[in-house]
C-alpha atoms as a PDB file:
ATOM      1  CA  UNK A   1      53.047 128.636  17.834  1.00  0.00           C
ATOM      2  CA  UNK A   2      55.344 126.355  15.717  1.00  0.00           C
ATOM      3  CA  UNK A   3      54.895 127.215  12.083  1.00  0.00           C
ATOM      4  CA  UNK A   4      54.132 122.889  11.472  1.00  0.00           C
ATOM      5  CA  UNK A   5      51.499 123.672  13.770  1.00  0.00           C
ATOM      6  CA  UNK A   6      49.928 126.519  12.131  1.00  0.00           C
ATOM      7  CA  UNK A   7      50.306 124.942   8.873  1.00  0.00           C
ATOM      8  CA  UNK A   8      48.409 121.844   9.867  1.00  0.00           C
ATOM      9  CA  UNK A   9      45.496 123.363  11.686  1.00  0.00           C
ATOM     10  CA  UNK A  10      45.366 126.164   8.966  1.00  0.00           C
ATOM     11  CA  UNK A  11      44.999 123.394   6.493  1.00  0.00           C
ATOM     12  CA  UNK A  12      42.145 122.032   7.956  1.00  0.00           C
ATOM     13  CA  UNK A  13      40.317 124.774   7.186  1.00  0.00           C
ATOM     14  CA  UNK A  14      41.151 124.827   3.091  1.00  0.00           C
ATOM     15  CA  UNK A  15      37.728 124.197   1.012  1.00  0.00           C
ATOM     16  CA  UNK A  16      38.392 121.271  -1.771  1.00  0.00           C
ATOM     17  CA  UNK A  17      38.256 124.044  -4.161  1.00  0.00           C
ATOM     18  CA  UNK A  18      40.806 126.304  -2.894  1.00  0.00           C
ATOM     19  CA  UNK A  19      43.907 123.313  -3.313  1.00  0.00           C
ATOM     20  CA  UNK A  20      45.319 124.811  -6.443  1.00  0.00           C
ATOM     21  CA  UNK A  21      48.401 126.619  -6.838  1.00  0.00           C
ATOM     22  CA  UNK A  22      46.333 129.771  -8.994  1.00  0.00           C
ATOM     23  CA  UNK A  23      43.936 129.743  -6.078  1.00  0.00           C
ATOM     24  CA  UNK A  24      46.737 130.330  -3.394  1.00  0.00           C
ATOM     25  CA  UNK A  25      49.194 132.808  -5.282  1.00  0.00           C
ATOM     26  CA  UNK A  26      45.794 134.825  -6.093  1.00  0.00           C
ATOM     27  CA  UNK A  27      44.686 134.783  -2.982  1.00  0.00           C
ATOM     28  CA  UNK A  28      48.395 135.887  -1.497  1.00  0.00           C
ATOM     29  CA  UNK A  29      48.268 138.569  -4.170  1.00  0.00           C
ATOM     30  CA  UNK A  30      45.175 139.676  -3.213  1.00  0.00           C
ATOM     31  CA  UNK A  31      45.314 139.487   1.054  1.00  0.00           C
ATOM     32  CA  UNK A  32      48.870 141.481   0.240  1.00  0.00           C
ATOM     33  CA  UNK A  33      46.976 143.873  -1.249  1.00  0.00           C
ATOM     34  CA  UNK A  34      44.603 143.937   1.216  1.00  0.00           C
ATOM     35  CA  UNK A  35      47.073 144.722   3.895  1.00  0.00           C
ATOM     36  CA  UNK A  36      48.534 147.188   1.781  1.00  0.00           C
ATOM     37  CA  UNK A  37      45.334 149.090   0.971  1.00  0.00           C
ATOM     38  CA  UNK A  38      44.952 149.499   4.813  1.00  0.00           C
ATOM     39  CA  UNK A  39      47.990 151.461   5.465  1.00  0.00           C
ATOM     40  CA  UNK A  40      47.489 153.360   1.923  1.00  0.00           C
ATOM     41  CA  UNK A  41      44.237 154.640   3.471  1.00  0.00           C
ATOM     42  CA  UNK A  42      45.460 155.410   6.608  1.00  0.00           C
ATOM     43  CA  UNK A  43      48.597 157.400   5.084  1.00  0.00           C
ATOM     44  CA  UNK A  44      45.850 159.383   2.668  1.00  0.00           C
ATOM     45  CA  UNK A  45      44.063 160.092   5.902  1.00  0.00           C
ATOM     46  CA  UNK A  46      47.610 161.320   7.480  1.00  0.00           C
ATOM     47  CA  UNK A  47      46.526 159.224  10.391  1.00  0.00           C
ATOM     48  CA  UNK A  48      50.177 157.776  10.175  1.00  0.00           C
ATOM     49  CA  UNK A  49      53.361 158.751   9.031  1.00  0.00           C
ATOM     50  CA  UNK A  50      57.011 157.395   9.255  1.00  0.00           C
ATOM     51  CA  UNK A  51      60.093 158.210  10.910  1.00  0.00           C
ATOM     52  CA  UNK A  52      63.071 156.252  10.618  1.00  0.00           C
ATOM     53  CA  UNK A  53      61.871 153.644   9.831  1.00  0.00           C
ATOM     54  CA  UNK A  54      58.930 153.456  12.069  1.00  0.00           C
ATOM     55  CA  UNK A  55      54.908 154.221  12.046  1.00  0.00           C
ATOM     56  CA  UNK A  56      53.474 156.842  14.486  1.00  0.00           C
ATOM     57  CA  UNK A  57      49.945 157.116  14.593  1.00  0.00           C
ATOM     58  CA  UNK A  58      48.563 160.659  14.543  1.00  0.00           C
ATOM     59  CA  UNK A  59      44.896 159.679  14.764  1.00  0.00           C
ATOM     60  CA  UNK A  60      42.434 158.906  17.731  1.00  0.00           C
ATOM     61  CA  UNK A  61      42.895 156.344  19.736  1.00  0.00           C
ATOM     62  CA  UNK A  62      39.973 154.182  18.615  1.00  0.00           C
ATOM     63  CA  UNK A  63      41.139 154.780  15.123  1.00  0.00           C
ATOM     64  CA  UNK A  64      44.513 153.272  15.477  1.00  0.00           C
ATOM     65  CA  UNK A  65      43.063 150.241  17.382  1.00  0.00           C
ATOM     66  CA  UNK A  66      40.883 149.670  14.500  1.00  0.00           C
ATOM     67  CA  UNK A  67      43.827 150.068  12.139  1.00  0.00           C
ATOM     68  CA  UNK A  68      46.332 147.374  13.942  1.00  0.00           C
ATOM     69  CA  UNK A  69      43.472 145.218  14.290  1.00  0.00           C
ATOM     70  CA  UNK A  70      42.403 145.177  10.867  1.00  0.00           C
ATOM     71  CA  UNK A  71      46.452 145.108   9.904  1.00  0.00           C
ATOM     72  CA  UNK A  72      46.569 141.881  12.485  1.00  0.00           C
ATOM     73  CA  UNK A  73      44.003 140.529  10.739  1.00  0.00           C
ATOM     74  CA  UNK A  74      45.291 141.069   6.863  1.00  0.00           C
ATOM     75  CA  UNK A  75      48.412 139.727   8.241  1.00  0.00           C
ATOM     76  CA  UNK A  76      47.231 136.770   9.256  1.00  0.00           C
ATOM     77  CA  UNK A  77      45.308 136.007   5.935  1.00  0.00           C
ATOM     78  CA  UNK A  78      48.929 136.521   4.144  1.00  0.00           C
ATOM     79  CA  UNK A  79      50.049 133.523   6.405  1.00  0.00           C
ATOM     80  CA  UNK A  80      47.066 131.042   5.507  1.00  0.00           C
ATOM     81  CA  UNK A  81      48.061 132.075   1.811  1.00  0.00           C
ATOM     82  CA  UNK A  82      51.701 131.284   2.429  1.00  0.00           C
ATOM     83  CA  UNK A  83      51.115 128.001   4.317  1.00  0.00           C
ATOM     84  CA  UNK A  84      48.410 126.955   1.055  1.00  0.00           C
ATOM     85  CA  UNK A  85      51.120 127.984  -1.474  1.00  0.00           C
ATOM     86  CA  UNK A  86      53.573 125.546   0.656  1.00  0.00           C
ATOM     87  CA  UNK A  87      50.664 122.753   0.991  1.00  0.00           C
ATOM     88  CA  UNK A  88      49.885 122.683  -2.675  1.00  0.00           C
ATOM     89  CA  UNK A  89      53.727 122.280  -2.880  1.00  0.00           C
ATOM     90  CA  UNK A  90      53.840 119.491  -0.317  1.00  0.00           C
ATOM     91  CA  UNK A  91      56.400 121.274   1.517  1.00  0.00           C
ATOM     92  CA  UNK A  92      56.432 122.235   5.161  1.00  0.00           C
ATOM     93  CA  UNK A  93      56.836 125.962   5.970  1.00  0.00           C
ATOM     94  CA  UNK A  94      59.454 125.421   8.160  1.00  0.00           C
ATOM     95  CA  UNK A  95      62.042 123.701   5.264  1.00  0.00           C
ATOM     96  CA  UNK A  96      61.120 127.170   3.164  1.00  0.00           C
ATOM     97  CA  UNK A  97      61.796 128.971   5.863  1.00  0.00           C
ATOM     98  CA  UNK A  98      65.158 127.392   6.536  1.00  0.00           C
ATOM     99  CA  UNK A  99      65.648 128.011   3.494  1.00  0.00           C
ATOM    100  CA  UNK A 100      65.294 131.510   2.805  1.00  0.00           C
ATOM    101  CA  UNK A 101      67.671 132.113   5.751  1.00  0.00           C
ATOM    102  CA  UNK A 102      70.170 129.812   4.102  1.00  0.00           C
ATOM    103  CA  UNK A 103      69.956 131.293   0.678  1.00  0.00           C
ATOM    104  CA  UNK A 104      70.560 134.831   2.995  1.00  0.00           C
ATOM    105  CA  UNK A 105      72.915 133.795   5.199  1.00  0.00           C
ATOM    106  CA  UNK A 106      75.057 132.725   2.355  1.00  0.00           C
ATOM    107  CA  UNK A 107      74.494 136.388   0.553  1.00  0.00           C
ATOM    108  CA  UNK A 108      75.369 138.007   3.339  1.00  0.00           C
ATOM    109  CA  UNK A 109      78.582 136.140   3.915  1.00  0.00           C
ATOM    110  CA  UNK A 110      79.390 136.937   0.147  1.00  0.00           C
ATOM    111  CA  UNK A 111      78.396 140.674   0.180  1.00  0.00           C
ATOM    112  CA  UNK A 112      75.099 140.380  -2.189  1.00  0.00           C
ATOM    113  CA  UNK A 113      72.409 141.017   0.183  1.00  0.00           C
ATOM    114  CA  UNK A 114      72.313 144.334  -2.056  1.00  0.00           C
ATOM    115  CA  UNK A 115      71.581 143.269  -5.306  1.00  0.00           C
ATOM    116  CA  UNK A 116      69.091 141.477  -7.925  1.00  0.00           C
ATOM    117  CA  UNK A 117      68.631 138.275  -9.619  1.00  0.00           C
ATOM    118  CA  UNK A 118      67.938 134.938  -7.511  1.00  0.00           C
ATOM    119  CA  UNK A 119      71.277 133.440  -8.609  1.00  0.00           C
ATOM    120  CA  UNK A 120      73.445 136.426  -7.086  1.00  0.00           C
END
């Protein structure tokens, strides 16, 4: 799907009250952590670990089904988040996503990919 497209029918579902900028970064904040509690409870559980780089699932079958699900699903509240931080904005996902690869393209030509501070 094209990332105007999402934006626009994601939009459509945004309640009056929710088209605030405090709304939308809470709401990233929180869906992030959402996400993130997911995979903290699944590494507590030891039903995954990591290996370069990568998740195995030790746990039944159903269980990890339930887990990517429930990831898919946390994931996909992080991108309504993203598209109502954008919207409140009035900017269209795809310019910040340009964007971002500009602003890394040009730190990776320079050899600051590595490094801190948004002016680097």
């Amino acid at each position: 799907m094209e990332t105007s497209i999402y934006q626009a029918k994601a939009m459509r579902t945004k309640m009056p009250s929710c088209d605030n900028l405090l709304y939308m970064l809470g709401l990233l904040h929180a869906e992030g952590g959402e996400l993130q509690g997911k995979v903290n409870k699944a590494l507590r559980k030891k039903l995954i670990v990591f290996e370069d780089d990568q998740y195995i699932f030790r746990g039944p079958f159903e269980e990890q089904v339930t887990f990517e699900g429930g990831c898919r699903k946390e994931r996909g509240d992080v991108c309504w988040a993203v598209a109502g931080i954008a919207d409140v904005f009035g900017w269209e996902l795809e310019g910040v996503m340009q964007d971002n690869l500009d602003k890394l393209a040009d730190r990776h030509r320079r050899g600051v990919i590595d490094g801190q501070g948004d002016y680097r």
